[in-house]
N, C-alpha and C. Protein backbone atom coordinates (compact mmCIF):
# COMPACT_ATOMS: atom_id res chain seq x y z
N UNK A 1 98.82 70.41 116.04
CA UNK A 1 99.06 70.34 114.60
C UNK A 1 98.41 71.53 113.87
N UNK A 2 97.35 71.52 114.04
CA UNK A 2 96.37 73.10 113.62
C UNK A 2 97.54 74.27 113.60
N UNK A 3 98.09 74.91 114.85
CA UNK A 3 98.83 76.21 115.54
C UNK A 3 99.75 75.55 114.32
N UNK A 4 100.35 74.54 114.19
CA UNK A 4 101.45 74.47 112.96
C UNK A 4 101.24 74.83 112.02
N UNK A 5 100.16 74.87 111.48
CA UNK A 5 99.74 75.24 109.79
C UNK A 5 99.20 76.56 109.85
N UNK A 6 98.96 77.07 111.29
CA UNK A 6 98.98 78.80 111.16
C UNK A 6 100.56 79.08 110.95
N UNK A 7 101.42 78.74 111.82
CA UNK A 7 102.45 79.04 112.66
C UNK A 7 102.96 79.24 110.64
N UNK A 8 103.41 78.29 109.99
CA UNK A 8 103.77 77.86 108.67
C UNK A 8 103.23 79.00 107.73
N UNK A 9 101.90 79.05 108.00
CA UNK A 9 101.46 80.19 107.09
C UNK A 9 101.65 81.45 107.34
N UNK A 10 102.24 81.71 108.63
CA UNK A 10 102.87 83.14 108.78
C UNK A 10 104.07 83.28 108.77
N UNK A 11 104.61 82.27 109.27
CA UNK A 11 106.24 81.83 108.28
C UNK A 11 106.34 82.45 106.95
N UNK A 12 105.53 82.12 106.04
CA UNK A 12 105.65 81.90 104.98
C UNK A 12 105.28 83.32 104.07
N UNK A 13 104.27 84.12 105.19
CA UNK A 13 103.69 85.39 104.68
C UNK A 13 104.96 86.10 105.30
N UNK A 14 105.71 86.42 106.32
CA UNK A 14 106.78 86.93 106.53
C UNK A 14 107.92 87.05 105.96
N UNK A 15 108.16 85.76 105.17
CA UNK A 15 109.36 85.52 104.40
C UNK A 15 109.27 85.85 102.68
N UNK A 16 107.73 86.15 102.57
CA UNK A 16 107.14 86.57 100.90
C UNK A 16 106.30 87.87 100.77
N UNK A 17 105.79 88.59 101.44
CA UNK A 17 104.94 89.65 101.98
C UNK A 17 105.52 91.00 101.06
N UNK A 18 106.72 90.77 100.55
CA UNK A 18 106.89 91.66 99.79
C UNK A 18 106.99 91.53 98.56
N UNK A 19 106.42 90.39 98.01
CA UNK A 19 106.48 90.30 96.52
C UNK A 19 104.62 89.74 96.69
N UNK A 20 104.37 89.93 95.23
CA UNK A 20 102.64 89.35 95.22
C UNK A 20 102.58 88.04 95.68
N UNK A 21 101.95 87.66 97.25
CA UNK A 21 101.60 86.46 97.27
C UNK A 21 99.83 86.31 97.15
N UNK A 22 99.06 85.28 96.77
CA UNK A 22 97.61 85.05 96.66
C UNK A 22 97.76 84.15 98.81
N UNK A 23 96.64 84.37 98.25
CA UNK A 23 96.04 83.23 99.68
C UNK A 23 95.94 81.84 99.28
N UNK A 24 95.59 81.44 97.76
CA UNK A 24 96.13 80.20 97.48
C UNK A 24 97.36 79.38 97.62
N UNK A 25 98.19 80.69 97.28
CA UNK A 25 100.00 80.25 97.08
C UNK A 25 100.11 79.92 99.00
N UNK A 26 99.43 80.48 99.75
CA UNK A 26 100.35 80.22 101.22
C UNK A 26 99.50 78.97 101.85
N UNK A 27 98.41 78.51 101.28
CA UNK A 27 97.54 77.58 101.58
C UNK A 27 98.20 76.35 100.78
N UNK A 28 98.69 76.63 99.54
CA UNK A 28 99.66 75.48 98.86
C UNK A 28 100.87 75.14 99.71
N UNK A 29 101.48 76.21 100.14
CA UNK A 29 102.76 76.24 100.81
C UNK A 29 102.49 75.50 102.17
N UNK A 30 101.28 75.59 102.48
CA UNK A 30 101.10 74.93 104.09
C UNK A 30 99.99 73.67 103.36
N UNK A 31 100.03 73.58 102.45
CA UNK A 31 99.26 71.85 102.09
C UNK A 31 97.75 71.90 102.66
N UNK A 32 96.84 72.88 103.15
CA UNK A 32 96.14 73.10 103.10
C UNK A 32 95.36 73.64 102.22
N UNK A 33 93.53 73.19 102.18
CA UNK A 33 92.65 73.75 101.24
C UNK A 33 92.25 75.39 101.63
N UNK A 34 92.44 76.29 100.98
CA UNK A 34 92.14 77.58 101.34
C UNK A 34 91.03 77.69 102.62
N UNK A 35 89.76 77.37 102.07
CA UNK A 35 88.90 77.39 103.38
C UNK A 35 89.00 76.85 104.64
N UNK A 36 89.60 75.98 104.55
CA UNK A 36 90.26 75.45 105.88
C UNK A 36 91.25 75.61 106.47
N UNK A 37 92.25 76.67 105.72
CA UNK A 37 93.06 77.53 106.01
C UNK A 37 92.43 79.06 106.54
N UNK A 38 91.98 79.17 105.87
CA UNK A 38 90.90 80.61 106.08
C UNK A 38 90.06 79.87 108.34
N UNK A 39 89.40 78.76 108.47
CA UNK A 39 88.90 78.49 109.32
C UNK A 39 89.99 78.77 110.61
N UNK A 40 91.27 77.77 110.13
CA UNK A 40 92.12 78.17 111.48
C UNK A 40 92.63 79.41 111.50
N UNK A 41 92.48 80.42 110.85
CA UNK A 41 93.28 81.55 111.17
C UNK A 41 91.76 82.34 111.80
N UNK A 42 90.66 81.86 111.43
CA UNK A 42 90.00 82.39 112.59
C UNK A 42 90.19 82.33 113.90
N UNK A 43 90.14 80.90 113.58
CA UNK A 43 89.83 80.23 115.23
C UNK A 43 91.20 80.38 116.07
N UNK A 44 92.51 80.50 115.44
CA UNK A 44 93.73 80.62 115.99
C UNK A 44 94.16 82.50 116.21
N UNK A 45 93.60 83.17 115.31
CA UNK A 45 94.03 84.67 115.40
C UNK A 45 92.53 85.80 115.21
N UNK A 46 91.71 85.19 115.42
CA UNK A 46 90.13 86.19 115.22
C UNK A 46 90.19 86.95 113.84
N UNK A 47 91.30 86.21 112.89
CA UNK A 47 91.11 87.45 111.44
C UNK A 47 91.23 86.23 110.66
N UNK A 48 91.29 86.62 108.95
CA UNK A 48 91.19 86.00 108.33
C UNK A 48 92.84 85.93 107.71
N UNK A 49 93.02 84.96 106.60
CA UNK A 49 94.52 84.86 106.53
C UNK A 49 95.04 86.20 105.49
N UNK A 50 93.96 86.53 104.78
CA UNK A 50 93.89 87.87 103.30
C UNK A 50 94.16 89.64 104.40
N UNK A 51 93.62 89.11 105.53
CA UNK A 51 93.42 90.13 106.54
C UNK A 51 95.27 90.54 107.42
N UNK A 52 95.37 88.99 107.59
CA UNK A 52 96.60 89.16 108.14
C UNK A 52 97.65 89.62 107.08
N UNK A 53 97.45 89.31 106.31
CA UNK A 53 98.66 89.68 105.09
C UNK A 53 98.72 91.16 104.88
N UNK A 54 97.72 91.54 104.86
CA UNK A 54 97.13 93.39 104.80
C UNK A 54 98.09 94.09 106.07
N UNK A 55 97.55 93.64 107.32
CA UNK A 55 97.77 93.79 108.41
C UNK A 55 99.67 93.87 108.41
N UNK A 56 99.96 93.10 107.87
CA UNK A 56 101.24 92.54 107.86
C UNK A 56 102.17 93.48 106.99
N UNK A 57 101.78 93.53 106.19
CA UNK A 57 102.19 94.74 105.08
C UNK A 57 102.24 96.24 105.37
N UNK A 58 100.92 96.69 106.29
CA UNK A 58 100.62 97.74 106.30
C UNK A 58 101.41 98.43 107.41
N UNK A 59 102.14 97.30 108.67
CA UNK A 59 103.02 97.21 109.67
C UNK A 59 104.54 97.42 109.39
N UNK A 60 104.86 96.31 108.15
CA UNK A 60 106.03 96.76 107.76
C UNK A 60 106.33 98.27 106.94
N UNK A 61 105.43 98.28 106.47
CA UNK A 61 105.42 99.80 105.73
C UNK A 61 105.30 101.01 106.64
N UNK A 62 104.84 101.00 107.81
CA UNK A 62 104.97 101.79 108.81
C UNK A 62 106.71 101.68 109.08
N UNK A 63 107.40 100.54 109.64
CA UNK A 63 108.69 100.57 109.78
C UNK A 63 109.31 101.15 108.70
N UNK A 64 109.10 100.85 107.55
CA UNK A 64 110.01 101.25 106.60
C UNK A 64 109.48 103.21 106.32
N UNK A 65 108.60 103.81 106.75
CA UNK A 65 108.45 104.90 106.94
C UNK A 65 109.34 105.50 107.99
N UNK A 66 109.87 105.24 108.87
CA UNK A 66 110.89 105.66 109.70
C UNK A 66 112.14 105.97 108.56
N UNK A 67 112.70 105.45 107.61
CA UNK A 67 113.48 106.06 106.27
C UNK A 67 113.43 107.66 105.62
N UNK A 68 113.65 108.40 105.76
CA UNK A 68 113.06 109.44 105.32
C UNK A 68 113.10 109.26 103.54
N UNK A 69 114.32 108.64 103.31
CA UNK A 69 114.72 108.59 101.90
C UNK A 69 114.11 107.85 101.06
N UNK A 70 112.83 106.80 101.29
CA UNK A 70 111.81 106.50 100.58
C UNK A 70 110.75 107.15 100.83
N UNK A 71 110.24 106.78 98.99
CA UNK A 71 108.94 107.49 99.07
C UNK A 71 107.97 106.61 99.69
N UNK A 72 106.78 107.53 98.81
CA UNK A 72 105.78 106.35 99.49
C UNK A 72 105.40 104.70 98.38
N UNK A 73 105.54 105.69 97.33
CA UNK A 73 105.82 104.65 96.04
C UNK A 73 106.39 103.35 96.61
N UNK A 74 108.27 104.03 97.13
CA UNK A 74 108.67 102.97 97.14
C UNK A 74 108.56 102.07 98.25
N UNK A 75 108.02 102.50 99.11
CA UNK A 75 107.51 101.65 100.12
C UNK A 75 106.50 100.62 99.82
N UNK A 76 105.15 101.22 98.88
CA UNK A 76 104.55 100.74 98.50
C UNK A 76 104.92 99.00 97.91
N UNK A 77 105.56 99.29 97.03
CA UNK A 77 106.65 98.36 96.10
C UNK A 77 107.57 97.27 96.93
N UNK A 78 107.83 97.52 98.01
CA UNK A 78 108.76 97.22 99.05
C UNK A 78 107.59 96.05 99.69
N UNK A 79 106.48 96.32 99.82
CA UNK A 79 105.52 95.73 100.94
C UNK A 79 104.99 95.04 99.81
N UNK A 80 105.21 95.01 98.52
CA UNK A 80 104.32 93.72 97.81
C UNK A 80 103.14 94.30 97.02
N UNK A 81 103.02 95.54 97.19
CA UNK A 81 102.04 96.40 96.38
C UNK A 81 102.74 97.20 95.07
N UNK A 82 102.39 96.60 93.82
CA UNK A 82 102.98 97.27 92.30
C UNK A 82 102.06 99.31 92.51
N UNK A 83 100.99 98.41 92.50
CA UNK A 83 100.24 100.19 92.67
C UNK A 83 99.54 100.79 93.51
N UNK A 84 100.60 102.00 93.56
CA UNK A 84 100.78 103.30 95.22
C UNK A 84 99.65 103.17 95.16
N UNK A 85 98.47 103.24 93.96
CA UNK A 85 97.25 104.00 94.90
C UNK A 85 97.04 102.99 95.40
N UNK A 86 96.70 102.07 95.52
CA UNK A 86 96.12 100.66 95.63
C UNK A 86 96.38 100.80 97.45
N UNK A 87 97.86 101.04 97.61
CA UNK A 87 98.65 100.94 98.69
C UNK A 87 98.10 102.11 100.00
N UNK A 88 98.25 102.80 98.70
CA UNK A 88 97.53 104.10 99.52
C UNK A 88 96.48 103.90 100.25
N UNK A 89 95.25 103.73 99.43
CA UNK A 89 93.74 103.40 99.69
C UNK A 89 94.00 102.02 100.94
N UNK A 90 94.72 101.18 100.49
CA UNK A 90 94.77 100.05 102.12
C UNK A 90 94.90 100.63 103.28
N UNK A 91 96.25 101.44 103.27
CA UNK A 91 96.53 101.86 104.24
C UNK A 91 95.97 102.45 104.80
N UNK A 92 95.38 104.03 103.95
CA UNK A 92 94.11 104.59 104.94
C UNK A 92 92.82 104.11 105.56
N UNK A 93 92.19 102.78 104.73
CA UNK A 93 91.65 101.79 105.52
C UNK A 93 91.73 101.42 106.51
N UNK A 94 92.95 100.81 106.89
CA UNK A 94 94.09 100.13 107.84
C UNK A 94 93.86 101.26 109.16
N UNK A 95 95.09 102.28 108.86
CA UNK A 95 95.14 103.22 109.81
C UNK A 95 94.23 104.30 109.91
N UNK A 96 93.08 104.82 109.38
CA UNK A 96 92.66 105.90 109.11
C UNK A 96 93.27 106.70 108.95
N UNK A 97 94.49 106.77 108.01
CA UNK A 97 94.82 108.01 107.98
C UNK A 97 96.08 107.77 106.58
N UNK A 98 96.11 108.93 105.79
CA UNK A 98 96.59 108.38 104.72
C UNK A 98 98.08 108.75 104.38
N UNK A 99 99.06 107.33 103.77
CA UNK A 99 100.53 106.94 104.40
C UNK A 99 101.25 108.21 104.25
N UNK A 100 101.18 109.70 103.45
CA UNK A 100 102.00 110.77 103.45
C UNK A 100 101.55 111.19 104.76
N UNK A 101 99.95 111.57 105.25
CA UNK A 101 99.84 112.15 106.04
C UNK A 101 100.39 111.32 107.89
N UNK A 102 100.92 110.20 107.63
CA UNK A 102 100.95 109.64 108.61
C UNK A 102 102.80 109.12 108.92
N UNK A 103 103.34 109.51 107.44
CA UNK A 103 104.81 109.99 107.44
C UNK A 103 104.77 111.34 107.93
N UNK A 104 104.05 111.98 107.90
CA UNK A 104 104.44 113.45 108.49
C UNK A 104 104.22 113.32 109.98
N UNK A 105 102.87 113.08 110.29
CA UNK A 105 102.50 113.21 111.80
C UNK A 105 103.34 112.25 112.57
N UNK A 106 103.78 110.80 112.45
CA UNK A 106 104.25 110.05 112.87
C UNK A 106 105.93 109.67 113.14
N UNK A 107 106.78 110.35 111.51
CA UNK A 107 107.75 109.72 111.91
C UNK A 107 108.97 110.86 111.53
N UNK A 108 108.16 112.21 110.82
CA UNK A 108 108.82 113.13 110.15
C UNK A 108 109.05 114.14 111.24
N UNK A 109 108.03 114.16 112.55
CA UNK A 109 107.88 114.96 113.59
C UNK A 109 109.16 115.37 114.37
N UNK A 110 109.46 116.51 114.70
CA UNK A 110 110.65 116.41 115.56
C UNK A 110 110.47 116.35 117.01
N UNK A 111 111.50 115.62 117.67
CA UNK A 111 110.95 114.86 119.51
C UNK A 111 110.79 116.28 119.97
């Protein structure tokens, strides 16, 4: 039953991840109290659920960098983030390395 109310809450971050969701809204959505939502995504994935959503975002925005024809803006916007810098600053967190410079090295490169 636990793996269900992860399983649900990543359901749920997959299917919303691009518009603003809170960690409340996916803890409502799975009928769980935040902290005890927050507990099984330890104990079920070693991160936290605010972590996975980051994680989650920062993954699809890598895919959607394979596009040449978006920016980074709009990627940004695309993954649930209103403001680039905001997006920006995650990402280089995330990847060390920051999302223009990692459209160039990564997906702008020729084979």
């Amino acid at each position: 039953l636990k793996e269900e109310y992860v399983r649900k809450a990543i359901e749920f971050i997959a299917m919303n991840y691009h518009r603003k969701i809170t960690i409340a809204e996916i803890s409502n959505h799975v009928g769980l109290d935040r902290s005890y939502l927050y507990s099984l995504f330890v104990d079920f994935l070693n991160t936290s659920p605010q972590k996975f959503l980051i994680d989650y975002r920062i993954e699809k925005a890598c895919e959607l960098m394979k596009n040449n024809k978006l920016s980074i803006g709009a990627i940004a916007h695309s993954v649930g983030y209103d403001d680039p810098l905001l997006f920006s600053k995650i990402f280089k967190k995330s990847k060390s390395i920051p999302p223009r410079e990692y459209k160039k090295k990564y997906i702008n490169q020729a084979p």
